[in-house]
C-alpha atoms as a PDB file:
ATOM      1  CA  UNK A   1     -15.647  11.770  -6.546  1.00  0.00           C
ATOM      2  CA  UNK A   2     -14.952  11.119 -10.593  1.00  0.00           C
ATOM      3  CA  UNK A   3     -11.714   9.941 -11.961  1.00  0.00           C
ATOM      4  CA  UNK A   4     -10.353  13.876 -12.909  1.00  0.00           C
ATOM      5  CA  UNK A   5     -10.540  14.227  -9.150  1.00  0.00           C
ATOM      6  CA  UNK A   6      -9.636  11.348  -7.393  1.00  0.00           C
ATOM      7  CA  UNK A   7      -5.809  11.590  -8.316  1.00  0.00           C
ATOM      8  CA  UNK A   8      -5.642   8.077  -9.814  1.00  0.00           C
ATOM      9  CA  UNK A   9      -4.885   9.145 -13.020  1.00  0.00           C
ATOM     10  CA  UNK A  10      -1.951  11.223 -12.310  1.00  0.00           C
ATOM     11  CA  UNK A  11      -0.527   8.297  -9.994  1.00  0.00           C
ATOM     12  CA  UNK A  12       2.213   6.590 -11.619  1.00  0.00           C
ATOM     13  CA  UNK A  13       0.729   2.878 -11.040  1.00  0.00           C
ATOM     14  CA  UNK A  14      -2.241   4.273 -12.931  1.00  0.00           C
ATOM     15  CA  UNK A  15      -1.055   6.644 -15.449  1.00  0.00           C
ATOM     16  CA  UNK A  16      -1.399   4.138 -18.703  1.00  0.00           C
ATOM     17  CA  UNK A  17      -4.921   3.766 -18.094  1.00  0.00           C
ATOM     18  CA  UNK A  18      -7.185   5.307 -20.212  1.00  0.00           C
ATOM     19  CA  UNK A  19     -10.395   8.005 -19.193  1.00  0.00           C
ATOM     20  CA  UNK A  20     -12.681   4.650 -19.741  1.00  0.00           C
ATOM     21  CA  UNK A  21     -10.817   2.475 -17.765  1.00  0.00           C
ATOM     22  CA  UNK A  22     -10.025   5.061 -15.072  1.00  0.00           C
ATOM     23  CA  UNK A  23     -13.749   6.169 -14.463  1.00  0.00           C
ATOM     24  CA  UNK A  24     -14.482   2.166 -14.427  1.00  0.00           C
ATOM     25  CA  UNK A  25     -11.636   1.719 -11.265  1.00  0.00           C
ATOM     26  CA  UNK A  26     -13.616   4.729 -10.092  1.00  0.00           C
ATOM     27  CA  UNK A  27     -16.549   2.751  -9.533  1.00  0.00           C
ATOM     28  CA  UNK A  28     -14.537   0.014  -7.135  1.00  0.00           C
ATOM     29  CA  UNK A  29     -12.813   2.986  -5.210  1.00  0.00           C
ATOM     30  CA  UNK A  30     -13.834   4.687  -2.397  1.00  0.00           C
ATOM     31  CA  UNK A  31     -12.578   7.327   0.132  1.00  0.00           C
ATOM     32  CA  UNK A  32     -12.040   6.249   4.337  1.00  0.00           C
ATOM     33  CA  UNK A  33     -10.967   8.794   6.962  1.00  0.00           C
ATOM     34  CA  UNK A  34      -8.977   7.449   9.789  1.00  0.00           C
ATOM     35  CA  UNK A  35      -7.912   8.432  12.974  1.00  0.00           C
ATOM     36  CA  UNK A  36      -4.204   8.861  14.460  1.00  0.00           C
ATOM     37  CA  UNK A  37      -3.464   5.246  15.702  1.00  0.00           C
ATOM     38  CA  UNK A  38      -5.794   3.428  13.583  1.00  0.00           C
ATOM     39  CA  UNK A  39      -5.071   0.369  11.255  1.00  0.00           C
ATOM     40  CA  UNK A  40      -6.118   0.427   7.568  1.00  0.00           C
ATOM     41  CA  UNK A  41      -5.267  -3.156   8.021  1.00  0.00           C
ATOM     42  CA  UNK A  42      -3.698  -5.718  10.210  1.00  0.00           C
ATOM     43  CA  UNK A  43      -1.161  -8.061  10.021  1.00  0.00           C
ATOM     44  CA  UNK A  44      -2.758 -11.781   7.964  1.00  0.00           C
ATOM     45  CA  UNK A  45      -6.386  -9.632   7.567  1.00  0.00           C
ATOM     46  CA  UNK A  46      -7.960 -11.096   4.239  1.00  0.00           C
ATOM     47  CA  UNK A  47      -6.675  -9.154   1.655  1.00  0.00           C
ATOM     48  CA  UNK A  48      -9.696  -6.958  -0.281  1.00  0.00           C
ATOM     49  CA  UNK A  49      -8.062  -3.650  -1.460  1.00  0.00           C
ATOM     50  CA  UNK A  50      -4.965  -2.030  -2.205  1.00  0.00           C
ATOM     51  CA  UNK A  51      -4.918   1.583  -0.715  1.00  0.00           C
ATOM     52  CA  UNK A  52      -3.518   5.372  -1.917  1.00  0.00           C
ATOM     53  CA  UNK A  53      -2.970   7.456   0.694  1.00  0.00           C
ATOM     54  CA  UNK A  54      -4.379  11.009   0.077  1.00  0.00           C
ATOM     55  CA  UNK A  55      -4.136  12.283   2.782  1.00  0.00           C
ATOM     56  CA  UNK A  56      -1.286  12.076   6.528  1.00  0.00           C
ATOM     57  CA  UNK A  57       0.820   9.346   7.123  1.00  0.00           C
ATOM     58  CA  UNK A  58       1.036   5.491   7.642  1.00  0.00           C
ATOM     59  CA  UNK A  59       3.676   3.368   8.662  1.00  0.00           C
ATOM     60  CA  UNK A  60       4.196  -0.102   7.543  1.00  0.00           C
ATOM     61  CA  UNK A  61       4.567  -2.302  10.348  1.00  0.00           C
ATOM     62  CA  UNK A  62       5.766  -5.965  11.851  1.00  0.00           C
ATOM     63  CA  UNK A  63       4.387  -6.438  14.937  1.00  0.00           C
ATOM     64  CA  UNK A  64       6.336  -8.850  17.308  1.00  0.00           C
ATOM     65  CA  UNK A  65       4.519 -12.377  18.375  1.00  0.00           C
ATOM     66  CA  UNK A  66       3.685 -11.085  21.835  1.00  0.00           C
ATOM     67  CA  UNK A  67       1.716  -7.960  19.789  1.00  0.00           C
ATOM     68  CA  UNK A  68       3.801  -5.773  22.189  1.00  0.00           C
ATOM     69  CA  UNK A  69       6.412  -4.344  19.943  1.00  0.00           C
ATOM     70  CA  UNK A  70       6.293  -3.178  16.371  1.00  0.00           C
ATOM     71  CA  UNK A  71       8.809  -2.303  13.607  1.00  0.00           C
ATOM     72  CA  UNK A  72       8.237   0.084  11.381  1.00  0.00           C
ATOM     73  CA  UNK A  73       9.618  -0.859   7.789  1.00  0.00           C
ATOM     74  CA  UNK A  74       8.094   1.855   5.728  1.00  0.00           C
ATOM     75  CA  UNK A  75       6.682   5.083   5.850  1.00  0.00           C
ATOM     76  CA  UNK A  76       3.943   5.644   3.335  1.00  0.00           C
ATOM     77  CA  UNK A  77       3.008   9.521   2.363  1.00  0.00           C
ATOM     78  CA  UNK A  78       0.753  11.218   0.050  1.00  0.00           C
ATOM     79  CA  UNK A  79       0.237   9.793  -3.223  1.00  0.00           C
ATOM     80  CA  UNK A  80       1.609   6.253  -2.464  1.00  0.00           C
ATOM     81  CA  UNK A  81      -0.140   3.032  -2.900  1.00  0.00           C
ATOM     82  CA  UNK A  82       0.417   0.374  -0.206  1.00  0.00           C
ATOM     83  CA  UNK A  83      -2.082  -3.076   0.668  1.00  0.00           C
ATOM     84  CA  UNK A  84      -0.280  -4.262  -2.278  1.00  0.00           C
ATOM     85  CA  UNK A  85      -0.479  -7.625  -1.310  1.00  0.00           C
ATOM     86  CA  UNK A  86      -3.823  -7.805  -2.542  1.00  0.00           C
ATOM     87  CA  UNK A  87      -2.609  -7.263  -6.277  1.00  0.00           C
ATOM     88  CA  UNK A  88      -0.252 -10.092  -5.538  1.00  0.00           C
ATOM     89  CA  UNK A  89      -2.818 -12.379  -5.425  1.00  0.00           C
ATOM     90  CA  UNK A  90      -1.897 -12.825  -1.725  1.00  0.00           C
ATOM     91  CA  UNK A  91      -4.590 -14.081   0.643  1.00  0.00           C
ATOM     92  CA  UNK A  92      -3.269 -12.266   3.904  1.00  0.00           C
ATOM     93  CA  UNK A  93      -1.356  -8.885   4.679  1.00  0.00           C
ATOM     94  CA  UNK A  94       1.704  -9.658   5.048  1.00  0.00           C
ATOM     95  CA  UNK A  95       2.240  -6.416   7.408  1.00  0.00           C
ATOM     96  CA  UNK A  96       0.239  -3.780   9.543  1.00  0.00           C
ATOM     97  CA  UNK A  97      -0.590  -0.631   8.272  1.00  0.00           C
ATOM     98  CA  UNK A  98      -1.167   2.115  11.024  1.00  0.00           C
ATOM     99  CA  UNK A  99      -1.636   5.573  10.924  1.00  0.00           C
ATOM    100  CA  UNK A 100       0.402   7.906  12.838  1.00  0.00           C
ATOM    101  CA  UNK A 101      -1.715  10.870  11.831  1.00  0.00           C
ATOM    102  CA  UNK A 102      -5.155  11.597  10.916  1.00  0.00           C
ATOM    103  CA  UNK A 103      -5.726  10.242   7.387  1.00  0.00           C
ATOM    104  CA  UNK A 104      -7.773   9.771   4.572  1.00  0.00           C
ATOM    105  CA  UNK A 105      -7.237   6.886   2.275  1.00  0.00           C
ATOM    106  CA  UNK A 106      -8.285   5.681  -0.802  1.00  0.00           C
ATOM    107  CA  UNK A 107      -9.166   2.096  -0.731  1.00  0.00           C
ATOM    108  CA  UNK A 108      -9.641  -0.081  -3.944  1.00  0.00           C
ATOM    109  CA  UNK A 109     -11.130  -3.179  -4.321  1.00  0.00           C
ATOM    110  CA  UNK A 110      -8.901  -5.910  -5.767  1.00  0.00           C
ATOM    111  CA  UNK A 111     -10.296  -8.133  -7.523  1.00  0.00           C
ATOM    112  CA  UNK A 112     -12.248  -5.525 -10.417  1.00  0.00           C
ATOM    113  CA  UNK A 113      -9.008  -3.996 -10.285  1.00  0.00           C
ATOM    114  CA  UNK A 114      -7.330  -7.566 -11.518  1.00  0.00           C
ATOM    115  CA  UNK A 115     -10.081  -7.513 -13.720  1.00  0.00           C
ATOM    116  CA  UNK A 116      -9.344  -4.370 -15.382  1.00  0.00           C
ATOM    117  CA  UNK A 117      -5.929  -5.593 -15.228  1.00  0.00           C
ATOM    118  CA  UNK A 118      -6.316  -8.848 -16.946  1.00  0.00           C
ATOM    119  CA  UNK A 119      -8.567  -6.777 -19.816  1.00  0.00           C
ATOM    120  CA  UNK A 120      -5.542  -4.905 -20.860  1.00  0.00           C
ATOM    121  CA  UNK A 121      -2.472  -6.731 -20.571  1.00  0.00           C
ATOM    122  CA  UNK A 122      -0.185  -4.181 -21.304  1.00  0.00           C
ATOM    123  CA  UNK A 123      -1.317  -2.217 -18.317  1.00  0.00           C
ATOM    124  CA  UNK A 124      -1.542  -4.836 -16.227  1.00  0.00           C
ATOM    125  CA  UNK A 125       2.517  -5.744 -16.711  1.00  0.00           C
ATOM    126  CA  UNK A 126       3.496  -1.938 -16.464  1.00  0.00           C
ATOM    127  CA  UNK A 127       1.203  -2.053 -12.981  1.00  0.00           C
ATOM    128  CA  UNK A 128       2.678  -4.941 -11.889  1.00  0.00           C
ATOM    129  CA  UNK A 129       6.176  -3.715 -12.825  1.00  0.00           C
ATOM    130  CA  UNK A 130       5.563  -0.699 -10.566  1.00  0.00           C
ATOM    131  CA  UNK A 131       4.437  -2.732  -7.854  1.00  0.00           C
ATOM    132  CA  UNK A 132       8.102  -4.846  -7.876  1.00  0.00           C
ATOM    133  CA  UNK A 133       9.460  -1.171  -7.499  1.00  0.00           C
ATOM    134  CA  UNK A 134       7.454  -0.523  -4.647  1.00  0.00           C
ATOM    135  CA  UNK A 135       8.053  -3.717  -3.060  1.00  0.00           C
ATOM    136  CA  UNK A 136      12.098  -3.098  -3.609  1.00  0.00           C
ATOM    137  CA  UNK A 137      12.101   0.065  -2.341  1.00  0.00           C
ATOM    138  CA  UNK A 138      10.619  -0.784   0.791  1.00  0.00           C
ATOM    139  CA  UNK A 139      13.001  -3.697   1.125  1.00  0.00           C
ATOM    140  CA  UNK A 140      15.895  -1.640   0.481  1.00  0.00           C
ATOM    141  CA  UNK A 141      14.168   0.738   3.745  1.00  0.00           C
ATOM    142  CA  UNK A 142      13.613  -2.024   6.183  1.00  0.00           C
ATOM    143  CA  UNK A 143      17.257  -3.599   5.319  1.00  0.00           C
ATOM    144  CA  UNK A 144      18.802  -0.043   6.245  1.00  0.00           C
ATOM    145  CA  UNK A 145      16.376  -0.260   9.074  1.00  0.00           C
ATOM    146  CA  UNK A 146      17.700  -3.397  10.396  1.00  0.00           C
ATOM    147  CA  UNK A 147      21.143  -2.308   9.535  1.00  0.00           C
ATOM    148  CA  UNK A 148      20.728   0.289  11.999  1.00  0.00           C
ATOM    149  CA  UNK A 149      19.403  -1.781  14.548  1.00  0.00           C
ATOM    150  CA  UNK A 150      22.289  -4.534  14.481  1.00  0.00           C
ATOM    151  CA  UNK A 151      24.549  -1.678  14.278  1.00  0.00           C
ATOM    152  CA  UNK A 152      23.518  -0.298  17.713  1.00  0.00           C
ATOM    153  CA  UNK A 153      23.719  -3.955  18.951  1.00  0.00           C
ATOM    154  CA  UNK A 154      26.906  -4.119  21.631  1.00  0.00           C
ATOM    155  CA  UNK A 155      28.607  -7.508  21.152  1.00  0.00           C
ATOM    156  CA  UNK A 156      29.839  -9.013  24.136  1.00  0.00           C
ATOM    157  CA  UNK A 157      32.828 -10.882  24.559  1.00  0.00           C
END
């Protein structure tokens, strides 16, 4: 797959990059199908790539201590970037990302991307810009998430 066809150039956390620097991320990027019910990664797995879903859906989840109940925060669809974590300079996921269809996933390596990131600075603070934007928005869906959970919650007297 080259960088015309890959879609990374028309995704918004990618769009400054240039044809050169695009084709280079090519190089670190590669595609992985999964199966419904499958994890693209677990909750505290080393972090190693940040991920663009081409393909179905994930949810971003918290699994409970026991590993017996989960909370879905965030739904990730087509075209959306997610593992981001790893851009963070983060060591650990800080959440489980499952799929609850069949899908087919991009998966980039993080540290060439940093690279690339650190080689053109101006990039690299639009990217990371994005990424707060991402992060936000998926706090602002897990606090209406919990919202609706305490809001179901009967209070006893």
């Amino acid at each position: 797959m080259d960088a015309t066809t890959n879609g990374l150039h028309r995704h918004d956390l990618f769009a400054r990059l240039n044809v050169d620097e695009i084709k280079q991320l090519d190089k670190f990027s590669h595609i992985v199908d999964y199966a419904k019910g499958d994890s693209v990664f677990k909750l505290q797995d080393k972090c190693s790539h940040i991920y663009m879903l081409m393909e179905g859906t994930v949810h971003l989840m918290l699994p409970d201590r026991g590993q017996e109940l989960n909370l879905a925060f965030a739904r990730v669809i087509r075209n959306e970037i997610f593992g981001l974590s790893a851009l963070m300079n983060h060591s650990q996921y800080t959440a489980e990302a499952r799929c609850i269809s069949g899908c087919r996933v991009m998966a980039i390596e993080a540290k060439p991307l940093l690279q690339l990131l650190e080689e053109n600075k101006t990039v690299g603070f639009d990217i990371v810009s994005a990424v707060s934007r991402i992060y936000y928005h998926r706090y602002l869906q897990m606090l209406t998430k919990l919202q609706d959970i305490v809001s179901q919650v009967t209070v006893l007297p």
